[in-house]
Protein backbone atom coordinates (compact mmCIF):
# COMPACT_ATOMS: atom_id res chain seq x y z
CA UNK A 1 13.48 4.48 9.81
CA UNK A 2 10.01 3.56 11.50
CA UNK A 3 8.02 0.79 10.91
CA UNK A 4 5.56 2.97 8.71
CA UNK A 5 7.81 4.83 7.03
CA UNK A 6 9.63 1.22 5.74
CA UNK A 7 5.99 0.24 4.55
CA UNK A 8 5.01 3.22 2.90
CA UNK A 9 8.54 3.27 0.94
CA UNK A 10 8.05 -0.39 0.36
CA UNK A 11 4.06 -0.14 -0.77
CA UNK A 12 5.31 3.19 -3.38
CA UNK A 13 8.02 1.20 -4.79
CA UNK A 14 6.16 -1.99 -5.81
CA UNK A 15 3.53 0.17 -7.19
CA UNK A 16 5.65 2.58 -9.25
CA UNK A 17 8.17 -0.10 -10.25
CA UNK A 18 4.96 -2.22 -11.45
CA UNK A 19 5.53 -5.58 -9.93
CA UNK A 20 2.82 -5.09 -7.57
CA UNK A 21 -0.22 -8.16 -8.43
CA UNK A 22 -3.73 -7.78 -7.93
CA UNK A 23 -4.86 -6.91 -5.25
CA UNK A 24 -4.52 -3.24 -5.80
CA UNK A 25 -3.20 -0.79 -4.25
CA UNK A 26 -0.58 -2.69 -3.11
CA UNK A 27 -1.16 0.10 0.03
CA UNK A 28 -2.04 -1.03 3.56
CA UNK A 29 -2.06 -4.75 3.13
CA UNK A 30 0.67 -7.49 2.75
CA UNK A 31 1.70 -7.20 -0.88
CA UNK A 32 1.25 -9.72 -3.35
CA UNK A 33 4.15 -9.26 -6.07
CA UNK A 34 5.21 -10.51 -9.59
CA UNK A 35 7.28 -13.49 -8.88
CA UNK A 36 5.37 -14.95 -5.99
CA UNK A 37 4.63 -18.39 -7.65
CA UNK A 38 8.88 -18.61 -8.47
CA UNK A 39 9.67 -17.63 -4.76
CA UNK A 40 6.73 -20.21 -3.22
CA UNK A 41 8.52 -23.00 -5.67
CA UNK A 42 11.99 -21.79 -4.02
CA UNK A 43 10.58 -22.24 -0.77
CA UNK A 44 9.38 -25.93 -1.69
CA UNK A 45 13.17 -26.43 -2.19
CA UNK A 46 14.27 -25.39 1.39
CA UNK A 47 14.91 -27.99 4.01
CA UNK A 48 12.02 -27.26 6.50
CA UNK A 49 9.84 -27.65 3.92
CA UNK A 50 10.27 -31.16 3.03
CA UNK A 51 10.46 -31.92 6.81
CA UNK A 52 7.31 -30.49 7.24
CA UNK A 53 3.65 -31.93 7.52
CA UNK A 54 1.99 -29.54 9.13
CA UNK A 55 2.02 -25.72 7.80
CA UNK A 56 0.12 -22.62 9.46
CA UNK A 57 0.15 -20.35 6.69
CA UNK A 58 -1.28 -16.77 6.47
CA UNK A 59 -4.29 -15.80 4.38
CA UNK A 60 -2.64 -13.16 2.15
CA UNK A 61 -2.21 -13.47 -1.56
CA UNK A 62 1.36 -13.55 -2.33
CA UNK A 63 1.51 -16.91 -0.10
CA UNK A 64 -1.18 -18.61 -1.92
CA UNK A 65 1.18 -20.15 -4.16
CA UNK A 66 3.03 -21.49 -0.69
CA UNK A 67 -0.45 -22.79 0.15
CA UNK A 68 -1.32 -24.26 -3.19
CA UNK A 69 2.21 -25.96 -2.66
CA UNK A 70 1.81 -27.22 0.53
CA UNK A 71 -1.53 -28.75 -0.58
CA UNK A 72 -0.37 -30.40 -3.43
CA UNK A 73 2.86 -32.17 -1.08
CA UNK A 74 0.12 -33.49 0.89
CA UNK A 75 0.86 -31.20 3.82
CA UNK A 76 -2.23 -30.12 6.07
CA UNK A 77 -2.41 -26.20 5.87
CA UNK A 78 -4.23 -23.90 8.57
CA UNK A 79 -5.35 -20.74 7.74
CA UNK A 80 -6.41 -18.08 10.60
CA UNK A 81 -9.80 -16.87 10.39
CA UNK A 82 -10.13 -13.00 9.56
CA UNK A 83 -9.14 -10.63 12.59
CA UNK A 84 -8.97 -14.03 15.12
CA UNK A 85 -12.64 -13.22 15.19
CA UNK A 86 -14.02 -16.69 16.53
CA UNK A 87 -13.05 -18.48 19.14
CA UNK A 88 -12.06 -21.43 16.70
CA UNK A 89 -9.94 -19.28 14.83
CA UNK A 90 -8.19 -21.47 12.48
CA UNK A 91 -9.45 -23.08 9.02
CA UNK A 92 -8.07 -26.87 8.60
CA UNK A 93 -7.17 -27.46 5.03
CA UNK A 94 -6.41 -31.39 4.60
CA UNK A 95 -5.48 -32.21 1.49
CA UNK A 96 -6.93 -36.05 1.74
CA UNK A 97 -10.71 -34.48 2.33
CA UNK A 98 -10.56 -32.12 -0.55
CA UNK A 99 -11.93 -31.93 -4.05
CA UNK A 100 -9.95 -28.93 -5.56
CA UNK A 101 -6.50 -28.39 -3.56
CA UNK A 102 -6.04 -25.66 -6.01
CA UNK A 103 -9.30 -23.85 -5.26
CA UNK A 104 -9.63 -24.22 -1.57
CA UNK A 105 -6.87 -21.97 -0.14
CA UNK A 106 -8.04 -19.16 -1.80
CA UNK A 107 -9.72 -16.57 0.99
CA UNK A 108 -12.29 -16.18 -0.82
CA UNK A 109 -13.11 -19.87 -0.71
CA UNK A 110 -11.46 -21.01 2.59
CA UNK A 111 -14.40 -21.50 4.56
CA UNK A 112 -16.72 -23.64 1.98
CA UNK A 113 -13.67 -25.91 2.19
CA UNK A 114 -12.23 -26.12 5.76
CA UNK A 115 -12.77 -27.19 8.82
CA UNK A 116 -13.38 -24.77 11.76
CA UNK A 117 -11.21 -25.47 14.68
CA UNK A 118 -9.59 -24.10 17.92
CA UNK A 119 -6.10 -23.89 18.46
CA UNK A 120 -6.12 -26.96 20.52
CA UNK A 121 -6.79 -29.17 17.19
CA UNK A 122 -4.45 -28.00 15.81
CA UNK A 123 -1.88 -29.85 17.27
CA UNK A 124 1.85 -29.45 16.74
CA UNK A 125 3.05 -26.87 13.74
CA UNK A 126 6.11 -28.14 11.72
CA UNK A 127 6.34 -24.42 9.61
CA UNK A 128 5.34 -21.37 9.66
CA UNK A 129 4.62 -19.06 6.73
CA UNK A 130 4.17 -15.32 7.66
CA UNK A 131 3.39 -12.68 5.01
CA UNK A 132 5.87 -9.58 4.95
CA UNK A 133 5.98 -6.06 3.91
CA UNK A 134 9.44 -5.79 4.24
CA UNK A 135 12.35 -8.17 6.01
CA UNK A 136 15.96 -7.87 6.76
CA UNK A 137 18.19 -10.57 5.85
CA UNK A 138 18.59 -11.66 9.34
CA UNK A 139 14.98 -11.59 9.85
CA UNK A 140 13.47 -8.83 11.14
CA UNK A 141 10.05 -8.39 9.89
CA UNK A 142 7.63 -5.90 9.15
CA UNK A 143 4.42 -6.77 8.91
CA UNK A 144 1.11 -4.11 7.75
CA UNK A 145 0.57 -2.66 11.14
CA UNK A 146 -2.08 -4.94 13.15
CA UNK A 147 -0.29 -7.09 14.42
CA UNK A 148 -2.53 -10.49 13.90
CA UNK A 149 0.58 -12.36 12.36
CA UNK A 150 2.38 -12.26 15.49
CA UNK A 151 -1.27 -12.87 17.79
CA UNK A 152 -1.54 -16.33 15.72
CA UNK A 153 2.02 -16.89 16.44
CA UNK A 154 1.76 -16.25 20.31
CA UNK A 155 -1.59 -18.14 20.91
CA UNK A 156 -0.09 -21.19 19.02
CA UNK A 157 3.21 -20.68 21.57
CA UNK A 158 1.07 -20.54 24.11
CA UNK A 159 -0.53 -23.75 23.91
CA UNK A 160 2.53 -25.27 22.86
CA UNK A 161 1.88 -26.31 19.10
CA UNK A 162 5.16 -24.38 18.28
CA UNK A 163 8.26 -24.14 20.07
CA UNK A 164 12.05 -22.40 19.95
CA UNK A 165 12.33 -24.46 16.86
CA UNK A 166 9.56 -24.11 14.61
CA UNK A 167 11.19 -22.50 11.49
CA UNK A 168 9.18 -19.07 10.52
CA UNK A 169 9.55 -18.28 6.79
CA UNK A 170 8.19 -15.43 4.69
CA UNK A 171 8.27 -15.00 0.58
CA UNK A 172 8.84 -11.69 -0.43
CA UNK A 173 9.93 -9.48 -3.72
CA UNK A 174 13.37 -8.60 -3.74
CA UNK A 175 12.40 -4.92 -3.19
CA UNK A 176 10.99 -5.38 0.20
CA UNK A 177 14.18 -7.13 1.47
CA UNK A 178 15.35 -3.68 3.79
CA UNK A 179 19.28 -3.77 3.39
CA UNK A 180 19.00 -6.13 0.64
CA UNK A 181 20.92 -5.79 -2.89
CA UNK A 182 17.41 -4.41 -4.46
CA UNK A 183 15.37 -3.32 -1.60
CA UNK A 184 14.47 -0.02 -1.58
CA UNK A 185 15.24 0.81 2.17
CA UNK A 186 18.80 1.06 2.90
CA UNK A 187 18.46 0.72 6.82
CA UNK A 188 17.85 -1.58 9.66
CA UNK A 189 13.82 -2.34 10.86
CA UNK A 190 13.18 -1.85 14.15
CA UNK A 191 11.89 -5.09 16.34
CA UNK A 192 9.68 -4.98 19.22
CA UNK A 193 9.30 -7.43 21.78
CA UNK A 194 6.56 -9.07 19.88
CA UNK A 195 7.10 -9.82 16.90
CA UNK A 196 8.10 -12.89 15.45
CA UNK A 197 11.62 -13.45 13.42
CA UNK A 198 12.02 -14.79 10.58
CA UNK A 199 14.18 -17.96 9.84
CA UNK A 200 13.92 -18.03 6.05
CA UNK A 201 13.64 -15.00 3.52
CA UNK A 202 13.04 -16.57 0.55
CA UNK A 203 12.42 -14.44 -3.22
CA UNK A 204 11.94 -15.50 -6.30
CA UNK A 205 15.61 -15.08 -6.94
CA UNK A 206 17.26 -16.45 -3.77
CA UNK A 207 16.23 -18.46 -0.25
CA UNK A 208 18.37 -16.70 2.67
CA UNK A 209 18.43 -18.91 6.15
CA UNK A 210 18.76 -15.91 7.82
CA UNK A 211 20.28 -17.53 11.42
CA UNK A 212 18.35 -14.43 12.89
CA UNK A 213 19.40 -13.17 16.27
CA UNK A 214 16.02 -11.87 17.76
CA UNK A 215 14.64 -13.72 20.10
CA UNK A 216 10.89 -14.87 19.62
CA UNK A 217 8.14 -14.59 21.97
CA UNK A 218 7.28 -16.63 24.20
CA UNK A 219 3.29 -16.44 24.20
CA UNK A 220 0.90 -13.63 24.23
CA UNK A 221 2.12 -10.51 25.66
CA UNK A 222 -1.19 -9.55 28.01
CA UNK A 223 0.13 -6.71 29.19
CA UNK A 224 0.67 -5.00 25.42
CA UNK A 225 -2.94 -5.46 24.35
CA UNK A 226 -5.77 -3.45 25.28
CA UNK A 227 -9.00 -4.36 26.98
CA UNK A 228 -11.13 -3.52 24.41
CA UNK A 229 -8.92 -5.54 21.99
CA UNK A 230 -8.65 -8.96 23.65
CA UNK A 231 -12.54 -8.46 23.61
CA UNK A 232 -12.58 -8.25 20.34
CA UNK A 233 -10.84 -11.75 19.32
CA UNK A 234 -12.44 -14.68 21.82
CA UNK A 235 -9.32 -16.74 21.72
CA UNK A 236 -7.74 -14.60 23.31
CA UNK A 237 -10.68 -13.58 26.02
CA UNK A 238 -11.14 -17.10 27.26
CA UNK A 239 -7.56 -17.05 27.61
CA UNK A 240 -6.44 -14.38 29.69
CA UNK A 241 -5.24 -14.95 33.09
CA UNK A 242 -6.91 -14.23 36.26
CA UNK A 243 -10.35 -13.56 34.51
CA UNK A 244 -13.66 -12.62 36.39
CA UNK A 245 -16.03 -14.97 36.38
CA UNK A 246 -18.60 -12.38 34.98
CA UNK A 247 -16.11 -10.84 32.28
């Protein structure tokens, strides 16, 4: 199966099965799903969490309770701003400067709370959480189709502030595992040279170390992105090589 046709199977199912969560539809977006507080508590139980202090988490719903989580440990989270849309492109969450840890990494309330910053204050990233809407056991993702997840992930390569061995971890509903012993795709997902792997699969029923065998970029992938696109996100345009002076 395609990439779209594993979404749209995956998007039907948690709608029809009702375990989607608000937002609705669960269509066209990353998914949030009953049980996403039980698998962000799982998570919390895994051993790159406790060795982490620094999380880059995305902005989706079902990993709010990761957020929340991360928060509450004490661990500094960074959010990406909407569509890599500024040039400092990350929100800062630090859990010592904040009034309402429970509040702030909400999207809705992000920015009254963060700190804008460039990827070059970020520093280094100890773990990764990606939102998924579907996963293999061994780690192959599939994200909604715009490929920002795996932009984030490649800028922050590219600077350095993660490496080979920055664990990559996703939460997920049972039903969007492909392969798994619920999901509702019986197949493998296709992987392209950019996307990111994932280390852990974790549900609310089970944490998988998935000892995935895709390899995971390396940086941003210049030749793969159009003009008009790198134009469109500013880290990215005062990044590319062998710019014009006047671009």
């Amino acid at each position: 199966m395609d990439k779209q046709a594993i979404r749209e199977r995956v998007w039907d199912a948690l709608e029809e099965r009702g375990v989607a969560r608000f937002p609705f539809p669960p269509h066209d977006r990353i998914p949030n799903f009953e049980g996403a507080g039980t698998a962000a508590e799982r998570l919390t139980e895994t051993p790159v969490w406790d060795a982490a202090e620094t999380v880059k988490a995305n902005p989706d719903a079902p990993q709010l309770p990761v957020r929340r989580a991360a928060l509450r440990a004490g661990k500094t989270v960074y959010m990406a701003v909407p569509r890599l849309r500024d040039e400092r492109c990350f929100y800062e969450l630090d859990p010592e400067e904040l009034d309402n840890v429970e509040a702030a990494p909400a999207v809705s309330n992000v920015a009254d709370h963060a700190r804008q910053v460039g990827p070059e204050a970020v520093g280094s990233v100890d773990l990764v959480v990606s939102g998924s809407v579907a996963v293999t056991e061994n780690g192959a993702r599939v994200g909604k189709g715009e490929g920002y997840s795996d932009l984030e992930y490649a800028v922050l390569r590219e600077l350095g502030l993660v490496t080979e061995d920055t664990p990559v971890a996703t939460t997920v509903h049972e039903l969007q595992v492909v392969g798994g012993p619920e999901g509702v795709v019986d197949a493998t997902a296709p992987v392209d040279a950019h996307d990111v792997p994932m280390d852990w699969v974790v549900t609310p029923e089970r944490a998988v170390a998935t000892e995935t065998p895709h390899a995971r970029p390396t940086g941003v992938d210049w030749d793969a992105l159009a003009d008009d696109r790198i134009a469109e996100m500013p880290v990215l345009a005062v990044r590319r090589p062998n710019r014009r002076e006047d671009e």
